[in-house]
Protein backbone atom coordinates (compact mmCIF):
# COMPACT_ATOMS: atom_id res chain seq x y z
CA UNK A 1 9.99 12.89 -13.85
CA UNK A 2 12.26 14.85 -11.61
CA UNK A 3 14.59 12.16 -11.29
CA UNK A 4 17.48 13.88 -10.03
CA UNK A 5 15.73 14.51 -6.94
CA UNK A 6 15.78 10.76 -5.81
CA UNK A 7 19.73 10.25 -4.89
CA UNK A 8 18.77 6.63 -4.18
CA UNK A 9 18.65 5.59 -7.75
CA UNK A 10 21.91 5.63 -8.43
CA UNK A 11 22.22 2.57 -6.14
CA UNK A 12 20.13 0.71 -9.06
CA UNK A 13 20.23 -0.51 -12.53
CA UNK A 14 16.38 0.15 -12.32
CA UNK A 15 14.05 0.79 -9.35
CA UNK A 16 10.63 -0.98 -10.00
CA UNK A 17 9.84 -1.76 -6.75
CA UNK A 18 6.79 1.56 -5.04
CA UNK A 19 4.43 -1.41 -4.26
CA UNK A 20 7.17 -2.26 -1.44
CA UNK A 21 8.68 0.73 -0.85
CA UNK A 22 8.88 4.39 -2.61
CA UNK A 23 12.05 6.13 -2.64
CA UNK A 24 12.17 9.95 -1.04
CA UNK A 25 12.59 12.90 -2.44
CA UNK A 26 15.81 15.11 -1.29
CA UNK A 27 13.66 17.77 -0.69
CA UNK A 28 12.06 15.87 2.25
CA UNK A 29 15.77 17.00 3.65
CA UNK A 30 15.11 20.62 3.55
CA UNK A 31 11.43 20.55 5.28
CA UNK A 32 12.79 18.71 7.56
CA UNK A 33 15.79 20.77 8.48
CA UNK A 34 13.55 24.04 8.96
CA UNK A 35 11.59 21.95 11.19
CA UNK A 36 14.64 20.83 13.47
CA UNK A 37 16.57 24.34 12.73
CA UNK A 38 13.15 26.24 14.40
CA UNK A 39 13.15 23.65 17.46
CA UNK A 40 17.08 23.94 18.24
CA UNK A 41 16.93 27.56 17.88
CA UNK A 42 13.65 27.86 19.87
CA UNK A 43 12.46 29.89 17.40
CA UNK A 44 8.41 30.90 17.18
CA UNK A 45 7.68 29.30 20.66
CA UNK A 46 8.03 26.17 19.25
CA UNK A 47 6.84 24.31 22.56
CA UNK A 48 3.43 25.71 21.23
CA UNK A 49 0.73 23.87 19.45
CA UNK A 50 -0.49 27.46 18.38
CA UNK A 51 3.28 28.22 16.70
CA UNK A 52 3.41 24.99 15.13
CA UNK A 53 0.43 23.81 13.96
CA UNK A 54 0.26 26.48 11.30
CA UNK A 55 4.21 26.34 11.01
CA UNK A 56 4.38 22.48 10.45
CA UNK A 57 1.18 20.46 10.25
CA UNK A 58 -1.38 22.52 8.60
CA UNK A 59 0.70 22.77 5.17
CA UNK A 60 0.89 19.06 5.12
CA UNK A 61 -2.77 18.48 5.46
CA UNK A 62 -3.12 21.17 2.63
CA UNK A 63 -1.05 19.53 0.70
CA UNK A 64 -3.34 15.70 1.30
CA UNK A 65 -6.42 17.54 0.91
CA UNK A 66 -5.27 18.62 -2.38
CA UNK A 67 -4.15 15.82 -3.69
CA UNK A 68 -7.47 14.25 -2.47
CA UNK A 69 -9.31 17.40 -4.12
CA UNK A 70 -11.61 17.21 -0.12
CA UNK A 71 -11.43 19.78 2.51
CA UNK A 72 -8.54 20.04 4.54
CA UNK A 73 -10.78 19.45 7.86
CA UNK A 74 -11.48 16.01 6.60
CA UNK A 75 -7.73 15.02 6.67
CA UNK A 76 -5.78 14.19 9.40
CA UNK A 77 -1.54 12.76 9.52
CA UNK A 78 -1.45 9.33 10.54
CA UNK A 79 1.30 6.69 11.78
CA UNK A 80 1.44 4.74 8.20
CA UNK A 81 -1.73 2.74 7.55
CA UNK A 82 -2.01 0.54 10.77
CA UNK A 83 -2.56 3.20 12.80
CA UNK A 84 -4.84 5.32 10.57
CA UNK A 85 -7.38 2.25 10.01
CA UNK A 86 -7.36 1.21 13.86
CA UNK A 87 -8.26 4.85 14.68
CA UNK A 88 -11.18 4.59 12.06
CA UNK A 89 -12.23 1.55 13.18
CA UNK A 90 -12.45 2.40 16.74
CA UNK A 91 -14.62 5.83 16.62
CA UNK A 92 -17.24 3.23 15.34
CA UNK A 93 -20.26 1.84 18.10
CA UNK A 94 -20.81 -1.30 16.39
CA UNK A 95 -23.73 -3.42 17.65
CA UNK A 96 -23.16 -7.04 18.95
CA UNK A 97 -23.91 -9.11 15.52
CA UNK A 98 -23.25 -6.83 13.18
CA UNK A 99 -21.01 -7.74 10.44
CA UNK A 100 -17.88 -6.54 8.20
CA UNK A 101 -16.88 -7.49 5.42
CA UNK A 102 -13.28 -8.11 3.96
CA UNK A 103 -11.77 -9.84 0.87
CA UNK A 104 -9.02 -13.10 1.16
CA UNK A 105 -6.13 -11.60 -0.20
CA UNK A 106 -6.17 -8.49 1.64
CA UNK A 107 -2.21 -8.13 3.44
CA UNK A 108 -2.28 -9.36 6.10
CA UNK A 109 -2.49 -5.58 8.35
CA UNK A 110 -6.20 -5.58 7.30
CA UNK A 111 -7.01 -9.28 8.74
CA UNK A 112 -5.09 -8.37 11.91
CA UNK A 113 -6.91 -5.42 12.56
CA UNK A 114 -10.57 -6.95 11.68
CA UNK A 115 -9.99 -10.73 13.49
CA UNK A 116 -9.49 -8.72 16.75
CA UNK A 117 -12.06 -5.99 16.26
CA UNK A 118 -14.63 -8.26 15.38
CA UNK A 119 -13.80 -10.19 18.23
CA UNK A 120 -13.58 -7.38 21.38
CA UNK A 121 -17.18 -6.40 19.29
CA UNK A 122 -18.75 -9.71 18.79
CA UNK A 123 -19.16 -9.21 15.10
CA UNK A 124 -19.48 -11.63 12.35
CA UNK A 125 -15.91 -11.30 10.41
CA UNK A 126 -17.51 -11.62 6.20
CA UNK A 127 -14.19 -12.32 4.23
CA UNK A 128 -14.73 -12.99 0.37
CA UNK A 129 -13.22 -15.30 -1.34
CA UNK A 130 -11.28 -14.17 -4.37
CA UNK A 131 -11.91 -16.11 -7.79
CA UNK A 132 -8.59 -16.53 -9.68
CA UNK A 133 -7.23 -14.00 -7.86
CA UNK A 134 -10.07 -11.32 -8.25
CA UNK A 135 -12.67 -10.45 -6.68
CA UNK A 136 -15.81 -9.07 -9.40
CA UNK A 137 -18.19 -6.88 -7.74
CA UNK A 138 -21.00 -9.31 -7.66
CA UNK A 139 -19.02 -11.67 -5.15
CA UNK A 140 -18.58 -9.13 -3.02
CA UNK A 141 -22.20 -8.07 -3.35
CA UNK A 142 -23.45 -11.46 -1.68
CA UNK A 143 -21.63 -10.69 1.34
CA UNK A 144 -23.41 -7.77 2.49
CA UNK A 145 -26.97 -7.15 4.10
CA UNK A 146 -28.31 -4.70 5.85
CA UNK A 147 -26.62 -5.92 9.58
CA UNK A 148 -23.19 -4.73 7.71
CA UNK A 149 -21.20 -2.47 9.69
CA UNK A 150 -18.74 -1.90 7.20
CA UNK A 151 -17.03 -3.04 4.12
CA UNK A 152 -12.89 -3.08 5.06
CA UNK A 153 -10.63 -3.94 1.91
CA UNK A 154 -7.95 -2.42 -0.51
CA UNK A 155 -8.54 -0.18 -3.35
CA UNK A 156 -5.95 -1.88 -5.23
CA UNK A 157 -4.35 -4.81 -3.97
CA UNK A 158 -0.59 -5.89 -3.31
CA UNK A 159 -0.18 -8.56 -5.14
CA UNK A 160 -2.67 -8.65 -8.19
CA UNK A 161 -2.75 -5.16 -8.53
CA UNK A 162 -6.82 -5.30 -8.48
CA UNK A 163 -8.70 -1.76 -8.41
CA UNK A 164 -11.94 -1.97 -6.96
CA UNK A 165 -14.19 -0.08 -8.28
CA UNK A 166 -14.80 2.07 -5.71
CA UNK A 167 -18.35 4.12 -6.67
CA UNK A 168 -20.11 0.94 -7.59
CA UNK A 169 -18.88 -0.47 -4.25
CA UNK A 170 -20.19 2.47 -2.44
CA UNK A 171 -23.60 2.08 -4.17
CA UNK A 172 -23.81 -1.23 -2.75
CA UNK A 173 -22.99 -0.59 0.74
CA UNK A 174 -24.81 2.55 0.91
CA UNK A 175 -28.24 0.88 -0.26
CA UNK A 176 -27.53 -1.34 3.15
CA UNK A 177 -26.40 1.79 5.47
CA UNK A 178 -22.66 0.24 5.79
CA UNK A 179 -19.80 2.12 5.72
CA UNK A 180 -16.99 2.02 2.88
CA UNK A 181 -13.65 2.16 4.39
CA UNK A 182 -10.41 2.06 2.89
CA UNK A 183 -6.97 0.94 3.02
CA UNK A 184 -5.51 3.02 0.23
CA UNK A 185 -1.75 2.62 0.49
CA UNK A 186 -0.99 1.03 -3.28
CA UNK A 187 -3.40 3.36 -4.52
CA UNK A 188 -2.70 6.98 -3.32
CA UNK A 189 -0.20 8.83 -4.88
CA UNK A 190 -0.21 6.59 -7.63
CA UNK A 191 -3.72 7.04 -9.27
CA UNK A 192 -6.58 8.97 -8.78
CA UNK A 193 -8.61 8.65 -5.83
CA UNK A 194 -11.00 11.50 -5.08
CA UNK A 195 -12.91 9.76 -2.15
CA UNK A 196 -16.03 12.07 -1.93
CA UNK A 197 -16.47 11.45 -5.94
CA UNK A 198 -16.28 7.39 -5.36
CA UNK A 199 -18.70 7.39 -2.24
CA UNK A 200 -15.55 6.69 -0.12
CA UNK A 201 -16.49 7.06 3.60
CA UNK A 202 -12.87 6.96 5.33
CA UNK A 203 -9.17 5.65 4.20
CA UNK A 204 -5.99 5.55 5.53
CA UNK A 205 -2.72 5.43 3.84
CA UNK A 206 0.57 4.91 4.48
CA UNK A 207 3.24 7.28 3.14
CA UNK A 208 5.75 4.42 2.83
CA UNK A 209 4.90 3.99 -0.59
CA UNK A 210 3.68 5.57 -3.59
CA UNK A 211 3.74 8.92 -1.12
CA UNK A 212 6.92 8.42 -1.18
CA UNK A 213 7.87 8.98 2.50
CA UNK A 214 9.69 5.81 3.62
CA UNK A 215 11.01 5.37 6.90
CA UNK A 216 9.57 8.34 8.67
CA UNK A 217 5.79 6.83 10.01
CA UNK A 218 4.30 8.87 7.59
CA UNK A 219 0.18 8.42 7.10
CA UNK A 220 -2.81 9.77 6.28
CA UNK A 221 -6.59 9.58 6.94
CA UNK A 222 -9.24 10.99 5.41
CA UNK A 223 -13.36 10.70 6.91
CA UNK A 224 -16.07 12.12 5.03
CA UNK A 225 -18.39 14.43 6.84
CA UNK A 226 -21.26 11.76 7.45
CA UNK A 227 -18.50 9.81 8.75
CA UNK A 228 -17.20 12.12 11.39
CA UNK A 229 -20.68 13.36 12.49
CA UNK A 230 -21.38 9.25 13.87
CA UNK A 231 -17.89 8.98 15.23
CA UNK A 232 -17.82 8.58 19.09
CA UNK A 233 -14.10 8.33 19.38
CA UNK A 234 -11.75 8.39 22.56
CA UNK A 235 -10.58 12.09 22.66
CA UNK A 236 -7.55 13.45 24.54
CA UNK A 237 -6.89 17.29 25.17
CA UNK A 238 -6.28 18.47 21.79
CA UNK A 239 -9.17 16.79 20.04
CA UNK A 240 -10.97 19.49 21.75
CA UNK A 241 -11.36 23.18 20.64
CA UNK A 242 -8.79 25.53 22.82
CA UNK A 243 -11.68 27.28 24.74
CA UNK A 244 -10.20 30.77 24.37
CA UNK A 245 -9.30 29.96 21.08
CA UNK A 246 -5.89 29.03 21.42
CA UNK A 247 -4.12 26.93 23.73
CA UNK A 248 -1.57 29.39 24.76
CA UNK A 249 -3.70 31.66 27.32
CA UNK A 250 -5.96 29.00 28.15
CA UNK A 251 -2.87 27.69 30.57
CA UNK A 252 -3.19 30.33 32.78
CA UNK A 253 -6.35 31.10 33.71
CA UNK A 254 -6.94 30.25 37.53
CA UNK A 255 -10.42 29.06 37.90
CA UNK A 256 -10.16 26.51 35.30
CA UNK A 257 -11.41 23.27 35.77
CA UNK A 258 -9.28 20.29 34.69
CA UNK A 259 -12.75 18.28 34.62
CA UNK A 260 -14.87 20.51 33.33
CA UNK A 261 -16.48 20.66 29.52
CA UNK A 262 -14.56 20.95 26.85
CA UNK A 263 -15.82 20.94 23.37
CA UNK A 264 -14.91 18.26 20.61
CA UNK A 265 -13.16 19.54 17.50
CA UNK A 266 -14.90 19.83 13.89
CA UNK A 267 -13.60 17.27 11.24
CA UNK A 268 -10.59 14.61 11.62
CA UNK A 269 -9.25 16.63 14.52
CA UNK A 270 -12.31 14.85 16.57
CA UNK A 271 -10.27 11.03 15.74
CA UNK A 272 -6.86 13.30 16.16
CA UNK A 273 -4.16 11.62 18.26
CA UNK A 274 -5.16 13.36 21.05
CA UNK A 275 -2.11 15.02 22.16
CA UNK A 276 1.07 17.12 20.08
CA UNK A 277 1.02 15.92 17.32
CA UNK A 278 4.53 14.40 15.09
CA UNK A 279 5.38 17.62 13.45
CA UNK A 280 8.77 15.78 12.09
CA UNK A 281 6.50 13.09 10.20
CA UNK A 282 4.62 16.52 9.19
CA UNK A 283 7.71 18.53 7.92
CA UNK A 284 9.32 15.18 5.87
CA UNK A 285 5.63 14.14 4.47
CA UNK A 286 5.18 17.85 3.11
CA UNK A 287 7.87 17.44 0.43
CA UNK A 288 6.74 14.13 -0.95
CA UNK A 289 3.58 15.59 -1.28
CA UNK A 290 4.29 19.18 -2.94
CA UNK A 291 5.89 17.20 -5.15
CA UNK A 292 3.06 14.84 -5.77
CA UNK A 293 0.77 17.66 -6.54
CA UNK A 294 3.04 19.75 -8.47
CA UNK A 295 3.92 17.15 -11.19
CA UNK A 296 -0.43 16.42 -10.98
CA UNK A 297 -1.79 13.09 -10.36
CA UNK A 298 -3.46 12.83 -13.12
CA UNK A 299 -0.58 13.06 -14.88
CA UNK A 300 1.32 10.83 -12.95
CA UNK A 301 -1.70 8.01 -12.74
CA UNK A 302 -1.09 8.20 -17.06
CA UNK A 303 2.70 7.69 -16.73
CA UNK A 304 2.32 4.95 -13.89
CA UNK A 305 -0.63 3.18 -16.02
CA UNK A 306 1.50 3.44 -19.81
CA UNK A 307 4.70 1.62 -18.21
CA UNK A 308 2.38 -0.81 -16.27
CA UNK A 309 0.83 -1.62 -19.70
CA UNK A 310 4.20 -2.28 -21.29
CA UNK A 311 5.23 -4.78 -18.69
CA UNK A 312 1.64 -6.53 -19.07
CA UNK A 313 1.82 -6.54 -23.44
CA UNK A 314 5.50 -7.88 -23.10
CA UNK A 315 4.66 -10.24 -20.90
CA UNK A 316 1.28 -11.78 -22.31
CA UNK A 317 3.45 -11.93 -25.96
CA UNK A 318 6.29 -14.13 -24.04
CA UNK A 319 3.69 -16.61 -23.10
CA UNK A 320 3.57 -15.69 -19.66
CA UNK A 321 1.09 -14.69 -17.28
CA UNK A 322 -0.19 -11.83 -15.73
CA UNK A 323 -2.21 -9.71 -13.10
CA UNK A 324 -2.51 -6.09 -13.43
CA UNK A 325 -4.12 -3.90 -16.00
CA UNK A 326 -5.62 -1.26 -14.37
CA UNK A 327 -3.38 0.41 -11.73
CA UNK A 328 0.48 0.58 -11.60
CA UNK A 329 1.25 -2.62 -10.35
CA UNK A 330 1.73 -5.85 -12.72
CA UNK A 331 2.41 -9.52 -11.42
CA UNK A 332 4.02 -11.74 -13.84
CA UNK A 333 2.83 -14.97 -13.46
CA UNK A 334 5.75 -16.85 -14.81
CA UNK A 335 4.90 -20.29 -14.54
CA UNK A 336 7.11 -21.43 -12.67
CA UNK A 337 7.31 -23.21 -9.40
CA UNK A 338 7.46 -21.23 -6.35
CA UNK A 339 11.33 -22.03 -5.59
CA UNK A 340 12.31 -22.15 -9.01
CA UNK A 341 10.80 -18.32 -9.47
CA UNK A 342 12.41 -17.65 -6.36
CA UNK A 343 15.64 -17.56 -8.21
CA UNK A 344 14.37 -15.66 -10.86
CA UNK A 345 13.82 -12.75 -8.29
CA UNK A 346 17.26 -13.40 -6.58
CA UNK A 347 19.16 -12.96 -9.91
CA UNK A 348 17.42 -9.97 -10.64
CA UNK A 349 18.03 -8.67 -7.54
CA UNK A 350 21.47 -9.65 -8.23
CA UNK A 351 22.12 -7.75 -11.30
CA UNK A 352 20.43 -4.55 -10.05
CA UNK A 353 16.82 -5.15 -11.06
CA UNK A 354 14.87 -3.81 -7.52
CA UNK A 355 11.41 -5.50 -7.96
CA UNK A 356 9.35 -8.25 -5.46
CA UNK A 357 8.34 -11.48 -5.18
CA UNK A 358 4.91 -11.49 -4.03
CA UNK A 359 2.43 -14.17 -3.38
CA UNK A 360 -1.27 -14.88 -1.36
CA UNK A 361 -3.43 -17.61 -1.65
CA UNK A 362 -1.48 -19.69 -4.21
CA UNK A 363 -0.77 -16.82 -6.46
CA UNK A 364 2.64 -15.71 -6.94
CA UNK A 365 4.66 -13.71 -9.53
CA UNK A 366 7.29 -11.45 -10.16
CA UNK A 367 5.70 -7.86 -8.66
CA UNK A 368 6.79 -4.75 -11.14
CA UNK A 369 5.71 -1.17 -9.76
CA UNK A 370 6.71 2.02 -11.68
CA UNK A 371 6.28 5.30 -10.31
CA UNK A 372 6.96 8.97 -11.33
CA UNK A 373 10.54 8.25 -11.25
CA UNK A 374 10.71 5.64 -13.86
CA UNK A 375 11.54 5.39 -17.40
CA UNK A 376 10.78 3.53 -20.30
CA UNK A 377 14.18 2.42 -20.57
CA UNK A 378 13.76 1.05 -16.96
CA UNK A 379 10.58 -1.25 -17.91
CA UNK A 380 12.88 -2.24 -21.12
CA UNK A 381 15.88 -2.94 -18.98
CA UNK A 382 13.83 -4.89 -16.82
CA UNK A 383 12.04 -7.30 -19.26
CA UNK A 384 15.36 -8.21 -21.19
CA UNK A 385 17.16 -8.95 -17.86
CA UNK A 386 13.59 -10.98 -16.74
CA UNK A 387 13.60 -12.91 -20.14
CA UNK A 388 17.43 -13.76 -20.37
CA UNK A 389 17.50 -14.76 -16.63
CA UNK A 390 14.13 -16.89 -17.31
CA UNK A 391 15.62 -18.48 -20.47
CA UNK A 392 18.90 -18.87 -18.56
């Protein structure tokens, strides 16, 4: 799909490798250049949140909100995932033993962000412990009660490839008035995820990935409305309504008072970073996402899921291992030890093969992650070079 717009695969034999890092369209060149070609020029007051907010952001959150299928004023930009979850996390007033719950083989940005929240909150930190790898939705059941602030975890994860099944999980958390929050960064872009259809309550995503917007910071959140109405986040300036309705004249009016009440935006722009916001991450991020929702995710989530499912038959008829099976990344569990599959990945890497080598909690494979670029021939290309270099 649209291949020739992804220059960097020339560099390749085959490019299997979204789970660690999506390659960007070249028309992420072009948004961006009539983003810096209106601020050199000056053009359209660009010093202006009212100029460029329409000009620069507000596509882009379009854009998410489509591919989301939610309204655009429950979707803000973000800085990749980190920052997206920490600014969900923080609009919360959690109580003093109140708990959250997590799963063990989450990467490690989610245990990072919930060892030192629960901490500076005094909650109890719930983390579930995976069974071969997985984690059915009984296990995680267990772990929550009705002092549950919030359930923290991946949709699908990094290394197993695991999708949770999001609207049972909701079910559950709901019935105990905790809050489903999401790290969706190996799942958006890649597959389906309609959040108000699953019972999702907020997510964040990074666009370094299957959003294929490497290297810029690019992010997004999205909070449902019951969400955003118990948010009490730290606001700056412009996650408050202009009071004249635009900034622009506000500025000048004499008797205002720099202390004086200002009201709090509707939707995201309430947990909005407060002040101008990166219209450069905006303009790049557009691209990857037209693109997104012009070739349709559902008919990308069918192309990612039938080359997935090759990798996963080929590899379960060669005797090996696997973890996978239900979003677009597939482990193989070779066998091997850890050092001796270690070489495995360096040869491939060596030949032109771009994949991972990804392991948590004593579970390690080879990590293969198709996206809309891919091929057939690339999964094909892959396994013989993975087999010889094995049997080698």
């Amino acid at each position: 799909m649209r291949r020739s717009l992804f220059p960097a695969l020339r560099k390749f034999r085959t490019y299997l490798n979204t789970a660690g890092l999506g390659l960007m369209p070249a028309s992420a060149l072009q948004r961006t250049n009539e983003l810096l070609t209106d601020v050199i020029g000056f053009e359209g007051e660009v010093n202006s949140v009212d100029y460029m907010n329409p000009t620069f952001l507000e596509p882009t959150l379009r854009e998410a909100a489509k591919l989301m299928r939610v309204s655009v004023e429950n979707v803000s930009l973000s800085i990749q995932t980190t920052e997206g979850l920490r600014r969900l996390l923080f609009s919360m007033e959690p109580r003093k033993g109140q708990n959250v719950v997590s799963l063990d083989t989450e990467f490690p940005t989610t245990p990072a962000l919930l060892k030192s929240y629960s901490e500076r909150f005094g909650l109890e930190l719930r983390v579930v412990k995976n069974e071969n790898g997985l984690h059915p939705l009984e296990t995680i059941e267990r772990a929550i009660d009705d002092n549950t602030l919030a359930l923290v975890l991946s949709s699908v994860n990094w290394v197993t490839g695991e999708r949770i099944n999001l609207r049972e999980l909701s079910k559950v958390a709901h019935e105990h008035g905790a809050w489903l929050i999401i790290d969706a960064v190996q799942h958006l872009g890649s597959l389906r995820l309609y959040p108000e259809r699953e019972g999702v309550d907020a997510l964040a995503a990074g666009g370094e990935k299957w959003l294929l917007s490497p290297d810029t910071g690019a992010g997004l959140i999205y909070a449902s409305d019951e969400f955003l109405e118990e948010a009490k986040p730290i606001t700056g300036l412009l996650s408050m309504e202009p009071p004249t309705g635009d900034w622009g004249s506000w500025w000048g009016l004499p008797d205002k008072d720099p202390w004086g009440e200002l009201k709090i935006s509707r939707g995201t722009r309430k947990l909005d970073f407060g002040g101008g916001p990166p219209y450069i991450i905006a303009a790049a991020f557009r691209a990857s996402l037209e693109l997104i929702n012009e070739i349709g995710i559902e008919e990308i989530e069918r192309h990612n899921l039938k080359l997935a499912e090759r990798v996963m038959e080929e590899a379960l008829s060669a005797g090996l291992g696997v973890f996978g099976g239900n979003s677009a990344i597939v482990t193989v569990k070779t066998g091997m030890g850890y050092e001796a599959e270690e070489e495995v990945y360096r040869r491939l890497s060596e030949r032109g093969i771009a994949v991972s080598h990804r392991g948590v909690l004593g579970h390690h494979g080879i990590r293969v992650s198709p996206h809309l670029y891919n091929t057939m021939e690339d999964v094909e290309l892959f396994l013989e070079e993975l087999f010889g270099t094995m049997g080698g």
